[in-house]
Protein backbone atom coordinates (compact mmCIF):
# COMPACT_ATOMS: atom_id res chain seq x y z
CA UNK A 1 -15.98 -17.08 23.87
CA UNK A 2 -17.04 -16.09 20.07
CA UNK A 3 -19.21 -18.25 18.00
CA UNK A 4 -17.47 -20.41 14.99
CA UNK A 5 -19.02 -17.76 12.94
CA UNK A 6 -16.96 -14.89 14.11
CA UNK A 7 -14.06 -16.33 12.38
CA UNK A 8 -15.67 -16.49 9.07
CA UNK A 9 -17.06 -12.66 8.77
CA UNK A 10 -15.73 -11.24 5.86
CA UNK A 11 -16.67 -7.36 5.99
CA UNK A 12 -19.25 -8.33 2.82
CA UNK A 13 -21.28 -10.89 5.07
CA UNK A 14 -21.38 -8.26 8.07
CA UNK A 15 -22.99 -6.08 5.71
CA UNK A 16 -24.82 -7.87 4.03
CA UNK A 17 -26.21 -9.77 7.82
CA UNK A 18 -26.83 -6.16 9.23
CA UNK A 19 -28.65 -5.17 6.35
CA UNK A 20 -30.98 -8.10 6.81
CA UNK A 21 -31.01 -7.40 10.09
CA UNK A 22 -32.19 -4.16 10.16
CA UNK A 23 -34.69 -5.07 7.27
CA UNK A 24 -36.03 -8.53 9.54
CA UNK A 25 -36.76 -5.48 12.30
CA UNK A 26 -38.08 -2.68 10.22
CA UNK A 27 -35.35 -0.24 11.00
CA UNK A 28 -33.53 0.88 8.24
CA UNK A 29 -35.70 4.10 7.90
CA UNK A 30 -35.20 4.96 11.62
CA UNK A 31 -31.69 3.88 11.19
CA UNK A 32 -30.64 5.91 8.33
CA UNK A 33 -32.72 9.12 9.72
CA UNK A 34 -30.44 8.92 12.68
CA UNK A 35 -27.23 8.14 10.90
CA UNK A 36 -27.64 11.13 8.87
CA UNK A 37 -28.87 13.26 11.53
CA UNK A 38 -25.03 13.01 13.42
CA UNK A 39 -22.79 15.71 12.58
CA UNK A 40 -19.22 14.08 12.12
CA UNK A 41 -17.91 11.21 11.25
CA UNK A 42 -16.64 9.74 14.79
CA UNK A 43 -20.80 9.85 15.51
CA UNK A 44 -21.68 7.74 12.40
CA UNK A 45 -18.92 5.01 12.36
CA UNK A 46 -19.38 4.74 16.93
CA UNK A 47 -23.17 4.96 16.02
CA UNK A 48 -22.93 1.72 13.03
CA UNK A 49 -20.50 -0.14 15.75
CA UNK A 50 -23.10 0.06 17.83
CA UNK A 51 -25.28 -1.54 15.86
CA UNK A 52 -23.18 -4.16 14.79
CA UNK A 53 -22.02 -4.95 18.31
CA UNK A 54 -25.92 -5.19 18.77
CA UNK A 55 -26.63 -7.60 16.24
CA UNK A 56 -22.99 -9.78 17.34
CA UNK A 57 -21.50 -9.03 14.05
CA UNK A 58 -18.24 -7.84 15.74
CA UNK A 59 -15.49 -10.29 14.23
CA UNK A 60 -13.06 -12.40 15.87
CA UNK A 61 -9.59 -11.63 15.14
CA UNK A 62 -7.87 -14.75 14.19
CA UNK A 63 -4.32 -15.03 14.21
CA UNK A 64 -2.10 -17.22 12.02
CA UNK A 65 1.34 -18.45 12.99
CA UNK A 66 4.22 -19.60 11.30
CA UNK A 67 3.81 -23.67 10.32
CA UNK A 68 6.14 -26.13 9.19
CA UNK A 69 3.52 -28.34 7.83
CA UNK A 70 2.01 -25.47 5.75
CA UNK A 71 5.90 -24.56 4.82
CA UNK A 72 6.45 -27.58 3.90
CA UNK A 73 3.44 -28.18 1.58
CA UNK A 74 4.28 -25.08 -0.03
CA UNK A 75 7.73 -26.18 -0.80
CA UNK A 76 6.66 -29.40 -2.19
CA UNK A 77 4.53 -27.47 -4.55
CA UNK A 78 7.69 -25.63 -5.41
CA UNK A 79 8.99 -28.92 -6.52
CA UNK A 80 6.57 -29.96 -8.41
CA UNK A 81 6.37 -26.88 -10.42
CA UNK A 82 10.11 -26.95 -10.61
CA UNK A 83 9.88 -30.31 -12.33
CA UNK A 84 7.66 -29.52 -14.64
CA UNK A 85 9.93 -26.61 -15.77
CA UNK A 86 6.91 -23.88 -14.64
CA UNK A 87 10.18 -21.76 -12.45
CA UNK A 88 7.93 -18.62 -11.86
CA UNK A 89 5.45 -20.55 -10.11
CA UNK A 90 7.90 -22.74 -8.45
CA UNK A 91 9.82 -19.16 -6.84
CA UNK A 92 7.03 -18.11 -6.02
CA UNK A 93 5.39 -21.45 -3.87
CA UNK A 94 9.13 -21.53 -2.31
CA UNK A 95 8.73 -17.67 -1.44
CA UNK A 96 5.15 -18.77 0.21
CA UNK A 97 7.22 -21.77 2.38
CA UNK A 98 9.70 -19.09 3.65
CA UNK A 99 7.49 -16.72 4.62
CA UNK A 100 5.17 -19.47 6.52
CA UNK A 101 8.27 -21.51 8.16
CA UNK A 102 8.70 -21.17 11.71
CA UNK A 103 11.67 -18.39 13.28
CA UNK A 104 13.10 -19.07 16.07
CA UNK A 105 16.34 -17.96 17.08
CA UNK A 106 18.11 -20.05 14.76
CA UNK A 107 15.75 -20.71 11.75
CA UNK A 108 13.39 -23.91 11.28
CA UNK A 109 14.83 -26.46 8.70
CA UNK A 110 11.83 -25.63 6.47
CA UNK A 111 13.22 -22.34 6.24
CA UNK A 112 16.76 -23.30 5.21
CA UNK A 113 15.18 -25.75 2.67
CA UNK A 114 12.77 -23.40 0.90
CA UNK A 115 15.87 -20.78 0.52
CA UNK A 116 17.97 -24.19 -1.27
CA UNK A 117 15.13 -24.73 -3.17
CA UNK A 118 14.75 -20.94 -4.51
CA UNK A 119 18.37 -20.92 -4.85
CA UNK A 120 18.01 -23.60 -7.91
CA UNK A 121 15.56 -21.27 -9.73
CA UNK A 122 18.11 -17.95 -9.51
CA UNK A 123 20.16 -20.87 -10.65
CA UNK A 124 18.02 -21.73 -13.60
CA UNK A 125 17.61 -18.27 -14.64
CA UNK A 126 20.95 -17.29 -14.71
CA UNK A 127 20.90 -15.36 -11.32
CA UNK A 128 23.87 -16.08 -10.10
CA UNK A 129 24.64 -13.18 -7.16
CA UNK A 130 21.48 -13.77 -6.10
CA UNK A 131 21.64 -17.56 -6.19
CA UNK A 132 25.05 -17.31 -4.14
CA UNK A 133 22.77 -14.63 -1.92
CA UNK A 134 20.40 -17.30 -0.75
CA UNK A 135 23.21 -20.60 -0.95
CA UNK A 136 25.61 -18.57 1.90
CA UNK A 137 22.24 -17.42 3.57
CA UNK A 138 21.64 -21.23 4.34
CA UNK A 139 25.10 -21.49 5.39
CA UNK A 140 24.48 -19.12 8.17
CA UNK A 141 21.86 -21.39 9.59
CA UNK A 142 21.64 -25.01 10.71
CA UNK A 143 21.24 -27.22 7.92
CA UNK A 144 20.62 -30.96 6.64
CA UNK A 145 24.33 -32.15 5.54
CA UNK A 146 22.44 -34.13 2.63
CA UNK A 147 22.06 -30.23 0.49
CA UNK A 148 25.39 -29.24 1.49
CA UNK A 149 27.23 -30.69 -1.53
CA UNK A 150 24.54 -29.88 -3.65
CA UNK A 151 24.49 -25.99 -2.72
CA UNK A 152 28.64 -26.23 -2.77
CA UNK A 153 28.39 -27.47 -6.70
CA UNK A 154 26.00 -25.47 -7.32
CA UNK A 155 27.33 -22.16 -5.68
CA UNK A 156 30.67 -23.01 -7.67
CA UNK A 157 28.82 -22.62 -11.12
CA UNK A 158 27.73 -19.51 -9.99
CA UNK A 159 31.38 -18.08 -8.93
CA UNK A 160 32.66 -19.77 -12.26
CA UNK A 161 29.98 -18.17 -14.69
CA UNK A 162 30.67 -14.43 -12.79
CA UNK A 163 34.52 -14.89 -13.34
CA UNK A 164 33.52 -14.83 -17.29
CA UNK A 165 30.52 -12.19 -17.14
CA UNK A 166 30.83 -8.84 -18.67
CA UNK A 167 29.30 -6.04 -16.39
CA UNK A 168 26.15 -4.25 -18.32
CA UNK A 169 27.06 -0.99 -18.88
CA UNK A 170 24.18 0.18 -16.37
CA UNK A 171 25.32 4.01 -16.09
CA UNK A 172 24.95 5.00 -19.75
CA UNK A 173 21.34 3.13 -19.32
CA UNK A 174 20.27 5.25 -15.83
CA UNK A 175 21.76 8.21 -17.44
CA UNK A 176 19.47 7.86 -20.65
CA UNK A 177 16.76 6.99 -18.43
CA UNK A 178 17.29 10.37 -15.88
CA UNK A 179 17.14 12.45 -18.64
CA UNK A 180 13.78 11.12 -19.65
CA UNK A 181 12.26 11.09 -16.32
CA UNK A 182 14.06 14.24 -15.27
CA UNK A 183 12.28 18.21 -15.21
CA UNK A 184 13.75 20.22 -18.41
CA UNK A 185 12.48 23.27 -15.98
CA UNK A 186 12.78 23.93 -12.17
CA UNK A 187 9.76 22.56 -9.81
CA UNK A 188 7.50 24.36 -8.51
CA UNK A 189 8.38 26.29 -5.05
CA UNK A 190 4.94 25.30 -3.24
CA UNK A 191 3.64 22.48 -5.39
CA UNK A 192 7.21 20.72 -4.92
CA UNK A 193 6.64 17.18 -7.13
CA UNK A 194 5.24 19.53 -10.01
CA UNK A 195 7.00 21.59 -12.59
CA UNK A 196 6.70 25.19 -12.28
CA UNK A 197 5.07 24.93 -15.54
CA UNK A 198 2.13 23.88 -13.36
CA UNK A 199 0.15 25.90 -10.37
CA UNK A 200 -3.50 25.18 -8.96
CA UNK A 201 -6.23 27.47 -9.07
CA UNK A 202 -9.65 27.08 -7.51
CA UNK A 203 -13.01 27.90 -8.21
CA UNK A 204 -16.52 26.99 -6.89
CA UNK A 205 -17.17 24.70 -9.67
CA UNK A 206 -14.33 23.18 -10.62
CA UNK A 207 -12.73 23.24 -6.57
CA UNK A 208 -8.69 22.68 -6.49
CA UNK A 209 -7.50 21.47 -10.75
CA UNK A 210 -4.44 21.87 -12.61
CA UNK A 211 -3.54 24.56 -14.79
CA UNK A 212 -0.92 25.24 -17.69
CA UNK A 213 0.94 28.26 -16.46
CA UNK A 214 3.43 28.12 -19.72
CA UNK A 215 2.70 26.33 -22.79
CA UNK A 216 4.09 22.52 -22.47
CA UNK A 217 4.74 20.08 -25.04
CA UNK A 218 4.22 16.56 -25.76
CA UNK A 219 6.57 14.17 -23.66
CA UNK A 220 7.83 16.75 -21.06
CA UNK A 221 8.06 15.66 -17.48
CA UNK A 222 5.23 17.29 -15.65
CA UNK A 223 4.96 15.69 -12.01
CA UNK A 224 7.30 12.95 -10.38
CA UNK A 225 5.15 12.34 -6.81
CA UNK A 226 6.26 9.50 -4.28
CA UNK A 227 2.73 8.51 -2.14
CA UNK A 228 2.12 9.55 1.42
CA UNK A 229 1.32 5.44 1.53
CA UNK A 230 1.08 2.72 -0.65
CA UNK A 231 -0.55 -0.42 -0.39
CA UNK A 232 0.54 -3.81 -2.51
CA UNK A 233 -2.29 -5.75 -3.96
CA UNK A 234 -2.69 -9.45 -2.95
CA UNK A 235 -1.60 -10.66 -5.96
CA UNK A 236 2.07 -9.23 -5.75
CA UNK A 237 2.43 -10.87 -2.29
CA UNK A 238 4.71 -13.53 -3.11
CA UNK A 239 6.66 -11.33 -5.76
CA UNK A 240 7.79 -8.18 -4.53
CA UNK A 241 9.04 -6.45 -1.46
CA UNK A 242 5.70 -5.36 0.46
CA UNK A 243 7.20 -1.87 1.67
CA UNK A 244 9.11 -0.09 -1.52
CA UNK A 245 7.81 -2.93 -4.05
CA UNK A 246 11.27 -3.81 -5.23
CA UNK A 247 11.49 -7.29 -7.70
CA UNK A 248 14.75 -8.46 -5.87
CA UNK A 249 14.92 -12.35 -6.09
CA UNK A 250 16.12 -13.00 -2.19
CA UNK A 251 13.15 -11.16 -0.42
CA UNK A 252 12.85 -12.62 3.08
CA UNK A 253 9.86 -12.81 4.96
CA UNK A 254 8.53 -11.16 8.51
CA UNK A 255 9.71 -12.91 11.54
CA UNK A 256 6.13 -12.46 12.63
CA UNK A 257 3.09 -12.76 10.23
CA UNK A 258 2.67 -14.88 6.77
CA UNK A 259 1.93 -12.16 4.79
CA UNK A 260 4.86 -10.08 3.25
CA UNK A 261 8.33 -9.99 2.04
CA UNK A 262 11.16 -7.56 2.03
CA UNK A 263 14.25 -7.64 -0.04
CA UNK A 264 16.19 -5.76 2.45
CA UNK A 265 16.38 -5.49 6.75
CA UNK A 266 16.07 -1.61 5.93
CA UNK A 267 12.75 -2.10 4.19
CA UNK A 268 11.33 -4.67 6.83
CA UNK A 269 12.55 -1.92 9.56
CA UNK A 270 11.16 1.14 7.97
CA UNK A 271 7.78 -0.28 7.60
CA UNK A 272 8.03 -1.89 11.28
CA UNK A 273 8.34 1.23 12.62
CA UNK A 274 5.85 3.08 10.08
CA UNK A 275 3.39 0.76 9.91
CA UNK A 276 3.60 -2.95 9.89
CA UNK A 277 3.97 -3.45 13.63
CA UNK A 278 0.25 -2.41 13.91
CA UNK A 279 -1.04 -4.12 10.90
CA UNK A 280 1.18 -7.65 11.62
CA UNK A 281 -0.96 -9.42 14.34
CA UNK A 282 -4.34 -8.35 12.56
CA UNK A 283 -3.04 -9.20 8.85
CA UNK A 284 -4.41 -12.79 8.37
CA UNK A 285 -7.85 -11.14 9.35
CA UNK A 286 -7.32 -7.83 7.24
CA UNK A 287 -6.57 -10.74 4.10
CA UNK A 288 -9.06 -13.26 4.84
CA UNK A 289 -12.09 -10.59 5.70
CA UNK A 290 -11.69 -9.32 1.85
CA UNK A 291 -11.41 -6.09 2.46
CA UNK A 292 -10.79 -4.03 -0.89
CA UNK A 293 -7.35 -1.73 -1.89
CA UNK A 294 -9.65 1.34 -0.54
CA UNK A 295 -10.20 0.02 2.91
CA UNK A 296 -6.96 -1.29 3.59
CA UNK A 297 -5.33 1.98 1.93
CA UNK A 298 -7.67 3.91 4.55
CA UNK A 299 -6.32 1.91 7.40
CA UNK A 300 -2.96 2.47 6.39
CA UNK A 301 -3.43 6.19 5.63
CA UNK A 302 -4.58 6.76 9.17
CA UNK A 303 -1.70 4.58 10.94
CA UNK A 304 0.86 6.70 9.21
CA UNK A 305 -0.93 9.88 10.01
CA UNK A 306 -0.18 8.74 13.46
CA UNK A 307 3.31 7.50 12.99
CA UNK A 308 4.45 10.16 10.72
CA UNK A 309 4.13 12.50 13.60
CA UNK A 310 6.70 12.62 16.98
CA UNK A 311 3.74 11.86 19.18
CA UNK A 312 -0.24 12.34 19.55
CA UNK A 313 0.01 16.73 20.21
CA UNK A 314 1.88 16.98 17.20
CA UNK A 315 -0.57 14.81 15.20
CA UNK A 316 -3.73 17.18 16.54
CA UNK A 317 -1.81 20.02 15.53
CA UNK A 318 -1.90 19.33 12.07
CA UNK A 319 -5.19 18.24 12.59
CA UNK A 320 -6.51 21.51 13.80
CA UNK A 321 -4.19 23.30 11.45
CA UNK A 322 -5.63 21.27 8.49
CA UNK A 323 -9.46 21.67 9.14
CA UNK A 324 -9.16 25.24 10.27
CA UNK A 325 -7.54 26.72 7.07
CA UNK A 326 -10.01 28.88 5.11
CA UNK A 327 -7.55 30.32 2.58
CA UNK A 328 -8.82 27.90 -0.32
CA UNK A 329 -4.88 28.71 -1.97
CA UNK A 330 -3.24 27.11 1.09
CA UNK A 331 -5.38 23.69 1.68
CA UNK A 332 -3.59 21.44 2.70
CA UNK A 333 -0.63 22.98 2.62
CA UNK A 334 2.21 22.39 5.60
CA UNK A 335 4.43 25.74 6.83
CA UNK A 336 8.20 24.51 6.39
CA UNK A 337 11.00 26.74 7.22
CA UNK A 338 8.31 29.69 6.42
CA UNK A 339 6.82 28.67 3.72
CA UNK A 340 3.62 26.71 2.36
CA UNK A 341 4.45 23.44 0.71
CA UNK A 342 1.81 21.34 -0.66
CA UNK A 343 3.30 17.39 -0.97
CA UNK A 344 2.66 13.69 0.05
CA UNK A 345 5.04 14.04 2.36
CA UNK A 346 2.92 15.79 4.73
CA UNK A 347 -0.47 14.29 6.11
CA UNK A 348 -2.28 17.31 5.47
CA UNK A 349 -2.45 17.50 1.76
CA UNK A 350 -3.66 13.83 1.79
CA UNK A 351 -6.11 15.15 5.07
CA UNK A 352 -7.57 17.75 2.50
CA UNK A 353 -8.59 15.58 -0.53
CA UNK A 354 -12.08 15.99 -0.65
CA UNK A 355 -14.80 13.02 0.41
CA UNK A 356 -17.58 14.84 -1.83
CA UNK A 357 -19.58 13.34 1.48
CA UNK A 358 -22.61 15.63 0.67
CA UNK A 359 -22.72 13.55 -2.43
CA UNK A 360 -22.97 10.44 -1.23
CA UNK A 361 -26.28 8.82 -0.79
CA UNK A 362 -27.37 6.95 2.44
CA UNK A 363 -26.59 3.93 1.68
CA UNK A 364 -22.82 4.26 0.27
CA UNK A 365 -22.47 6.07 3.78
CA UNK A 366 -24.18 3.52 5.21
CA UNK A 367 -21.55 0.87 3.80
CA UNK A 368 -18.79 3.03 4.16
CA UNK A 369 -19.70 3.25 7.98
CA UNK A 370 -19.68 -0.58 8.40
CA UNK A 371 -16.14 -0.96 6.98
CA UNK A 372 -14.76 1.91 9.03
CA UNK A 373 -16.43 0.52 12.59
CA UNK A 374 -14.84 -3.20 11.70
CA UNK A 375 -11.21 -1.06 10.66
CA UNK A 376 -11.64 0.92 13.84
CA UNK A 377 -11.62 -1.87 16.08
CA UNK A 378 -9.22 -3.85 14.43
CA UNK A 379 -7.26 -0.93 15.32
CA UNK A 380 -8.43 -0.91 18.78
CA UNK A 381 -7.08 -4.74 19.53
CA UNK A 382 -3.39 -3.14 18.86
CA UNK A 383 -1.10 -1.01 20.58
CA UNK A 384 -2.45 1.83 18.10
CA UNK A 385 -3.85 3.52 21.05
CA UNK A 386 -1.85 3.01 23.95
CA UNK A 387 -0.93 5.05 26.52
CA UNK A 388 -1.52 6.28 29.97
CA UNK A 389 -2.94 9.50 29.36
CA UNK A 390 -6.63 9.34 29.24
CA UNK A 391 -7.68 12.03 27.27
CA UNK A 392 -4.82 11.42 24.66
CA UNK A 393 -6.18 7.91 24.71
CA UNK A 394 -10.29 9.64 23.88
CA UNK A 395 -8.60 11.82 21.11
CA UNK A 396 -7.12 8.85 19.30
CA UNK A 397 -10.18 6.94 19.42
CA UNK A 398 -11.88 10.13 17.80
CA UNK A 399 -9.15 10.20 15.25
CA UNK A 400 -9.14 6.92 14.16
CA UNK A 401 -13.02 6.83 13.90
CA UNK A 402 -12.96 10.17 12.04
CA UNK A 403 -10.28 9.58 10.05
CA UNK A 404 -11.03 6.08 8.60
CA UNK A 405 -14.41 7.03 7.24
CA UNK A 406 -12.68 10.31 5.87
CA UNK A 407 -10.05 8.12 3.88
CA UNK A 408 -12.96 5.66 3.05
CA UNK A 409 -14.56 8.67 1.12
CA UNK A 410 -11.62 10.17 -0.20
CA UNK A 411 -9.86 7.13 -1.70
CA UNK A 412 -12.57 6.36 -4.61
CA UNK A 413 -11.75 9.72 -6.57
CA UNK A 414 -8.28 10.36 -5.13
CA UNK A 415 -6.30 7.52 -4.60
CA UNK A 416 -4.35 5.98 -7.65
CA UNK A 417 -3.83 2.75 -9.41
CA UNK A 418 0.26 2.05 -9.34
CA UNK A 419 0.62 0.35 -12.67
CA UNK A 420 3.23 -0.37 -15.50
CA UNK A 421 4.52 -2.21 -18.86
CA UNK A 422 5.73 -5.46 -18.61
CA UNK A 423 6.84 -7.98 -21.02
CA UNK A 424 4.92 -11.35 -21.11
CA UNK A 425 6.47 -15.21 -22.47
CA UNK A 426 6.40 -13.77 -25.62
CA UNK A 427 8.71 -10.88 -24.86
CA UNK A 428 5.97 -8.26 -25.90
CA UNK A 429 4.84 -5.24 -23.46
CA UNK A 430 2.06 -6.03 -21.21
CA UNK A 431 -0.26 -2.82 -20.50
CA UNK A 432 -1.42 -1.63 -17.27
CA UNK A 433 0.07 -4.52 -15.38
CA UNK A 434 -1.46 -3.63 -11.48
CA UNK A 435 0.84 -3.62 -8.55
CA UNK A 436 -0.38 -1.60 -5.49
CA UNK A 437 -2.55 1.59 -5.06
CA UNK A 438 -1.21 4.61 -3.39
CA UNK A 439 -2.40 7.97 -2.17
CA UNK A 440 -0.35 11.14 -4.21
CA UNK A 441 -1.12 14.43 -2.89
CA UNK A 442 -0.33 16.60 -6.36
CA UNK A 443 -1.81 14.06 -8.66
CA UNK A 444 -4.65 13.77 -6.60
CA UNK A 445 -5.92 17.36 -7.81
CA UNK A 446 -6.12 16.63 -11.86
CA UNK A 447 -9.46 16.35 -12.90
CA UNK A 448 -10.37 13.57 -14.61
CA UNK A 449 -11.14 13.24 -18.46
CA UNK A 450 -11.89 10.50 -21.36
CA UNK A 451 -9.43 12.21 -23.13
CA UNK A 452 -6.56 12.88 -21.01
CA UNK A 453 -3.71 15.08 -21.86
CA UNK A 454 -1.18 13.59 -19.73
CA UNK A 455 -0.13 10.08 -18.85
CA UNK A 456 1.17 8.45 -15.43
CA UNK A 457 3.89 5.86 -15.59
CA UNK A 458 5.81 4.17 -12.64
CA UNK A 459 8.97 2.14 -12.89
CA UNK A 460 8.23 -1.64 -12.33
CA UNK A 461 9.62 -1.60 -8.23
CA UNK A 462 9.19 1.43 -7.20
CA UNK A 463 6.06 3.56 -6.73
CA UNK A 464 7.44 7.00 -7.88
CA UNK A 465 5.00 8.26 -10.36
CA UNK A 466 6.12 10.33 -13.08
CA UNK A 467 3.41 12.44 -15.24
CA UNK A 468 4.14 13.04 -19.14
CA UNK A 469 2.06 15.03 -21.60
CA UNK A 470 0.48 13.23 -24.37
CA UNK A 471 -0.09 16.64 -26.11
CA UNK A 472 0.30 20.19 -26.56
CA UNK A 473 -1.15 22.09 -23.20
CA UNK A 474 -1.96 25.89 -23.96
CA UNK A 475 -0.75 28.17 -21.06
CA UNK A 476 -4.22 28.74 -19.09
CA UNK A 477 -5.24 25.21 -20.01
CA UNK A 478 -6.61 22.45 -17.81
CA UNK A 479 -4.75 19.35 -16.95
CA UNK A 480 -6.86 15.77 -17.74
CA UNK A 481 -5.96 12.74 -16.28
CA UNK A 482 -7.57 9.35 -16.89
CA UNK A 483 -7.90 7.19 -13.67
């Protein structure tokens, strides 16, 4: 049985203990010798396990389950705030008692409430579909018959204010809005999010960047890049769907954890199957351990890798095919029907982006290490791993060790903020207003510049990013983001 302690090691006390540690015993110069002395990273991250496994600094995986006490506290908040007219923060503490009630077969009475409850702030707002949404939701279920004339009145506004509603004329709006976010010239054949206004070129110096190969001018569409993943940050939890990011009002929580929302079954499916299903019994852990947007995009990144694939000899195939490629043109690149295509959609452009791991002192490697051993066995506890062929089994323990610390190094100067303009109380436009952080293969190769010449925006719920230039680009020139 683990210590009390276990269950309070965030990954910044284990490093912080080991480091002491090591100090208390007068190893860090033998320890950092050897670390550097191992020649991949499966060595270094099974070498700093080690060590932490020596020192007991391996955590306990807590779980937390659904509660109707906690479900219920949260809804009470909910009222309060909805009392006190503060409806944001009131949606939001009835979003947190849905996704914390209990699901059984038939749903827990604290789940039926909290969905009455939200239904008065859609209400409030003026969301009446979605108000309706989340009133005939609770009639599916088992309910109290004291709400039930409540939700009937209410629901009846609803139908009555739609009977008198003019539709927004939404197509002239998403055709203005295609033609600004749409290519005024075909994309390019290998580099498939960018324009063919762009190619990459490589040199010793500069490595993979972004060239002009036509003159471009201000406000054209450059790039438009979906990620390989995408990771919300903590604070858009209880606001947005935790898979595509959507702001739909009825998001519905996982039958399993207390962590995320989805705003449609499709959404909670897809990332199931992608991802979710290994991340869902570790999650409280993975949020409580403070682990930042880079680590948790790094575990991600490698569960997908795995997922992405049909099974484990396809994975090692791209693998192999990845890490063998010297032609410095066709990095990362994946063969389709013949050809080379560079795009997030395939694992190996986001294998490729470089760790600049020669770079790195000792003790960022060091750290790095300590995070990756903690991810890799978090991983380990799952069913990341399982199967009933042994050596399949070794290769996917090398891969996830590997492939963590690689993703550890490569998301500081290649993963991206996911960002946008929204309007505050006042009605004004918010800048850089954070949402996730996701890993985009073409974007990833812009060098980075002080004085940009291009701009990244992203629609608020989504995470397609769309690239603009902010001014005239000679043919020949150099594309500069700021990150």
């Amino acid at each position: 049985m683990f210590p009390d302690h276990h269950i309070d090691l965030t990954i910044d006390i284990i490093y912080k203990q080991v480091l002491d540690d090591l100090t208390k015993d007068k190893k860090i110069r033998k320890v950092s010798h050897e670390l550097m002395s191992l020649d991949t990273n499966e060595k270094k991250v099974m070498y700093v396990y080690a060590i932490l496994k020596g020192y007991d600094l391996i955590p306990l995986l807590i779980k937390e389950d659904k509660c109707s006490r906690k479900s219920d506290h949260y809804r009470n908040l909910g009222n309060a705030l909805y009392q006190r007219k503060h409806l944001s923060m009131a949606w939001q503490h009835y979003n947190l008692a849905l996704m914390y009630a209990p699901l059984p077969i038939f749903p827990s009475y604290c789940f039926v409430l909290a969905i009455a409850n939200r239904s008065a702030i859609l209400a409030a707002w003026n969301k009446h579909e979605e108000c309706i949404s989340d009133i005939e939701t609770v009639f599916k279920y088992e309910y109290p018959d004291s709400i039930r004339d409540k939700l009937l009145k209410r629901k009846k506004i609803c139908e009555e204010a739609l009977k008198g509603k003019q539709e927004p004329n939404t197509e002239e709006v998403d055709q203005k809005a295609n033609e600004i976010f749409s290519f005024k010239v075909p994309n390019n054949e290998k580099y498939i999010a960018a324009s063919s206004k762009l190619t990459v070129k490589y040199t010793p110096e500069l490595g993979r960047h972004v060239i002009a190969n036509e003159d471009i001018e201000v406000g054209e569409v450059l790039v438009q890049e979906d990620p390989f993943v995408q990771v919300l940050l903590k604070s858009q939890y209880t606001i947005s769907c935790a898979h595509c990011f959507s702001r739909k009002y009825n998001l519905k929580p996982c039958p399993y954890c207390v962590l995320v929302l989805y705003c449609t079954e499709e959404c909670s499916a897809t990332a199931w199957e992608q991802y979710h299903k290994y991340e869902c019994p570790v999650g409280p852990y993975l949020y409580k351990a403070n682990f930042t947007k880079l680590e948790l995009l790094a575990l991600r990144t490698t569960i997908l890798a795995k997922t992405r694939h049909a099974n484990s000899e396809a994975l090692f195939k791209t693998l192999a095919e990845a890490d063998s490629c010297d032609n410095k043109e066709d990095v990362g690149c994946q063969k389709v029907a013949g050809k080379m295509i560079y795009s997030s959609k395939y694992y190996s452009s986001i294998h490729t982006l470089a760790t600049n791991a020669s770079k790195r002192d000792i003790s960022d490697i060091f750290q790095k290490c300590v995070s990756a051993a903690i991810l890799v066995h978090i991983l380990a506890v799952t069913n990341f791993i399982k199967t009933d062929n042994d050596e399949e089994r070794k290769k996917l323990k090398s891969f996830i060790a590997d492939n963590v610390l690689r993703h550890l190094m490569t998301a500081p100067t290649n993963m991206h903020g996911i960002s946008t303009n929204v309007e505050n109380d006042n009605g004004n436009a918010e800048e850089e207003y954070s949402i996730a952080s996701g890993a985009y293969a073409f974007l990833s190769l812009i060098n980075h510049s002080c004085a940009p010449n291009v701009i990244r925006y992203t629609k608020l719920g989504t995470s397609r990013t769309t690239l603009f230039a902010i001014r005239p680009i000679k043919k020949g020139s150099q594309l500069f983001d700021n990150y």
